[in-house]
Protein backbone atom coordinates (compact mmCIF):
# COMPACT_ATOMS: atom_id res chain seq x y z
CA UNK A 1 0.00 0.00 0.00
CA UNK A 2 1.33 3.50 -0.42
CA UNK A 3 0.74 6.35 1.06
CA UNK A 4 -2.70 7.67 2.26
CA UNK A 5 -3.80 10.82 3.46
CA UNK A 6 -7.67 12.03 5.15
CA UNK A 7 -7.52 15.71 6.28
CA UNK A 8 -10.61 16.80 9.41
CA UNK A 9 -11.19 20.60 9.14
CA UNK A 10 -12.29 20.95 12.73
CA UNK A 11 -15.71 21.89 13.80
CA UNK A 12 -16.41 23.88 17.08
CA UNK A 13 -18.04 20.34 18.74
CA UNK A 14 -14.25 18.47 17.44
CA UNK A 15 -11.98 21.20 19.61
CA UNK A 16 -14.87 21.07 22.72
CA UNK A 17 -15.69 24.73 21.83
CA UNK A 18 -19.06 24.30 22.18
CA UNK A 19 -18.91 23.15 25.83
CA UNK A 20 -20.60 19.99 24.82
CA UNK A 21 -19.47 16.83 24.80
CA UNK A 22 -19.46 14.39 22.21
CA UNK A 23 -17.81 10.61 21.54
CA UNK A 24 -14.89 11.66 19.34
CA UNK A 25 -14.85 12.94 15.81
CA UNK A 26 -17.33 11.78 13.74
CA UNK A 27 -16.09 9.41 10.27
CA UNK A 28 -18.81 9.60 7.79
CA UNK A 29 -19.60 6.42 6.09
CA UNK A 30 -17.53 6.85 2.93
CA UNK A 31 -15.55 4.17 1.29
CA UNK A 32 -13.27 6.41 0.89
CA UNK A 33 -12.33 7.42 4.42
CA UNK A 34 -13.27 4.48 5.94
CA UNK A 35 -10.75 2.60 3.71
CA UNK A 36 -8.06 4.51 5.36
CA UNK A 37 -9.04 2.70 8.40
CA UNK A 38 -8.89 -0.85 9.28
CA UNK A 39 -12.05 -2.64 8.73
CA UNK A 40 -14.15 -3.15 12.00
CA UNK A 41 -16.30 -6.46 12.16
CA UNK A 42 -20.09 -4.99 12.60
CA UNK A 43 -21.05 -8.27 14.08
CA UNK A 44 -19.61 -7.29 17.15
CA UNK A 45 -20.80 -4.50 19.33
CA UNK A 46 -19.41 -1.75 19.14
CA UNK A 47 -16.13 -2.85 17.53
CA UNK A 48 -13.27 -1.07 18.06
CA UNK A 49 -9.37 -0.69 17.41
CA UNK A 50 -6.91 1.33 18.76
CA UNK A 51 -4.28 2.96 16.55
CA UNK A 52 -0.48 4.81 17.40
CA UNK A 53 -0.57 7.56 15.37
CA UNK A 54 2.93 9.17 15.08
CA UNK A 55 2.99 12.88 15.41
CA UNK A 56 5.87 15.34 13.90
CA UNK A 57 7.98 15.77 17.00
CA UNK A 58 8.31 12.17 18.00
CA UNK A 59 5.47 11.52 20.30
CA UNK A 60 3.40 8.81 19.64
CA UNK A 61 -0.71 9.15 20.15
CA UNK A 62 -3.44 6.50 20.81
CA UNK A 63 -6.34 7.26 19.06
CA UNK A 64 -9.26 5.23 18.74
CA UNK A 65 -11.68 4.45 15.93
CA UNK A 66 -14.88 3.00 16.51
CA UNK A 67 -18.07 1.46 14.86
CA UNK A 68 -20.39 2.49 17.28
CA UNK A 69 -23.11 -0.15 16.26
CA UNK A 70 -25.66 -0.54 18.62
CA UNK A 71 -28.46 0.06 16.05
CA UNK A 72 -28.00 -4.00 14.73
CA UNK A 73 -28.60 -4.64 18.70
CA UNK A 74 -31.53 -2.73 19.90
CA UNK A 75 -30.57 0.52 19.66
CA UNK A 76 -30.15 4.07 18.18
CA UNK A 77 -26.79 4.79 16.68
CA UNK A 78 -25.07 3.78 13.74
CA UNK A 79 -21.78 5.86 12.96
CA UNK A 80 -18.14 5.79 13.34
CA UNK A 81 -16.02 8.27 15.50
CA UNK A 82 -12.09 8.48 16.05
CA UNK A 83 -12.08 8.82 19.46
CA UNK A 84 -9.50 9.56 22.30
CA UNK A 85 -8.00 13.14 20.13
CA UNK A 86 -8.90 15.65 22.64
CA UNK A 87 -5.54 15.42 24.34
CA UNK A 88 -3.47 15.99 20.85
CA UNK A 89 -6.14 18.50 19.89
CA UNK A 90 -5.38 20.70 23.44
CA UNK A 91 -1.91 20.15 23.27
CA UNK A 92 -1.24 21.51 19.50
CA UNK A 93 -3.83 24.41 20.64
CA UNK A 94 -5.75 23.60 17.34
CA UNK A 95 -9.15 25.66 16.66
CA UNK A 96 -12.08 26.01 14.46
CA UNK A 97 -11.13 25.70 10.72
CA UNK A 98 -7.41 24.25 11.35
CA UNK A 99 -6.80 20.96 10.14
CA UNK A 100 -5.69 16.97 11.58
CA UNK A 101 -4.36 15.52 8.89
CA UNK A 102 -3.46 11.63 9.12
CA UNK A 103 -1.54 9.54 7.16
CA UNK A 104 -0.71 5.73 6.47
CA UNK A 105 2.09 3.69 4.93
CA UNK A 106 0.89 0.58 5.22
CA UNK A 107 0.34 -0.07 9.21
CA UNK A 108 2.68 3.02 10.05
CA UNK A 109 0.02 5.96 10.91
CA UNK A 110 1.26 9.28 11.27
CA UNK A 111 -0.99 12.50 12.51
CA UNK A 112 0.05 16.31 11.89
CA UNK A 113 -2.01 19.54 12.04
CA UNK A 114 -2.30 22.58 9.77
CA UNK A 115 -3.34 25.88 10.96
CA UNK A 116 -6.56 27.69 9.30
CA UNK A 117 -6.52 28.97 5.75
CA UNK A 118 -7.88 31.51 4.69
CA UNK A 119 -11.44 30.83 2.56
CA UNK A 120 -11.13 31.21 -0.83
CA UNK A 121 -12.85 33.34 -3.60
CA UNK A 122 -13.34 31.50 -6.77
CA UNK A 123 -15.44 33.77 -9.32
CA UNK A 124 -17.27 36.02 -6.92
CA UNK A 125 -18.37 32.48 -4.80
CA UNK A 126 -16.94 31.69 -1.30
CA UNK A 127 -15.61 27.93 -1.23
CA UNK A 128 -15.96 26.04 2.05
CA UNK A 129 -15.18 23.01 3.03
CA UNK A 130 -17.00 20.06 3.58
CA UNK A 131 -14.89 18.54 6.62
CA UNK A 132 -13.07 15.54 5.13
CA UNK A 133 -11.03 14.92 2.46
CA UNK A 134 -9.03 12.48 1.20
CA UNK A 135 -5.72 13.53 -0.74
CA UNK A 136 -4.80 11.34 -3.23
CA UNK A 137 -0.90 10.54 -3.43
């Protein structure tokens, strides 16, 4: 495999802004990102795995992604988060608009940040984001 890159423009609820509380990042549910991931069994509940993401000054990070399932077993949600970020998130002092941005060579994961950029004006129309994107290598 080579390498893989998904970049998170943060929301307000990903950098606790808000003041509310909320189970990790939210993945959306497309092949695309979640193929950057390793595949989660849905037969389980809940299934989980935890990942060492590598970060630019050395330190290595344990961050979690989960199916949280428990729709297929009497309940309500069905979605995937990457969980246990807040601690990388505080310590870079990332906000609003700046950007995680994780990477993959085959089971080596590797997690960096980019500050905010500025929006962009394309022919009179304001571009924004959509949160996720993959960058093709």
């Amino acid at each position: 495999m080579s390498e893989r890159k998904i970049v998170k423009v943060l929301s307000a609820n990903d950098t606790g802004e808000t003041g509310g509380h909320q189970a990790g990042i939210l993945v959306p549910k497309d092949p695309a990102l979640l193929s950057f991931f390793p595949s989660l069994d849905a037969s389980l509940y809940n299934p989980r795995v935890h990942l060492r993401f590598l970060d630019d000054g050395g330190t290595f990070w344990e961050f979690a992604f989960i199916y949280y399932n428990n729709a297929l077993f009497d309940g309500t949600r069905n979605e995937y988060r990457l969980t246990r970020m807040t601690k990388y998130i505080r310590q870079a002092g990332l906000t609003v608009g700046d950007e995680v941005i994780l990477s993959r060579d085959d089971d080596r994961y590797m997690v960096s940040h980019a500050r905010k950029q500025q929006a962009k004006v394309t022919g009179g129309i304001l571009q924004l984001g959509t949160g996720w994107r993959v960058i093709q290598l």
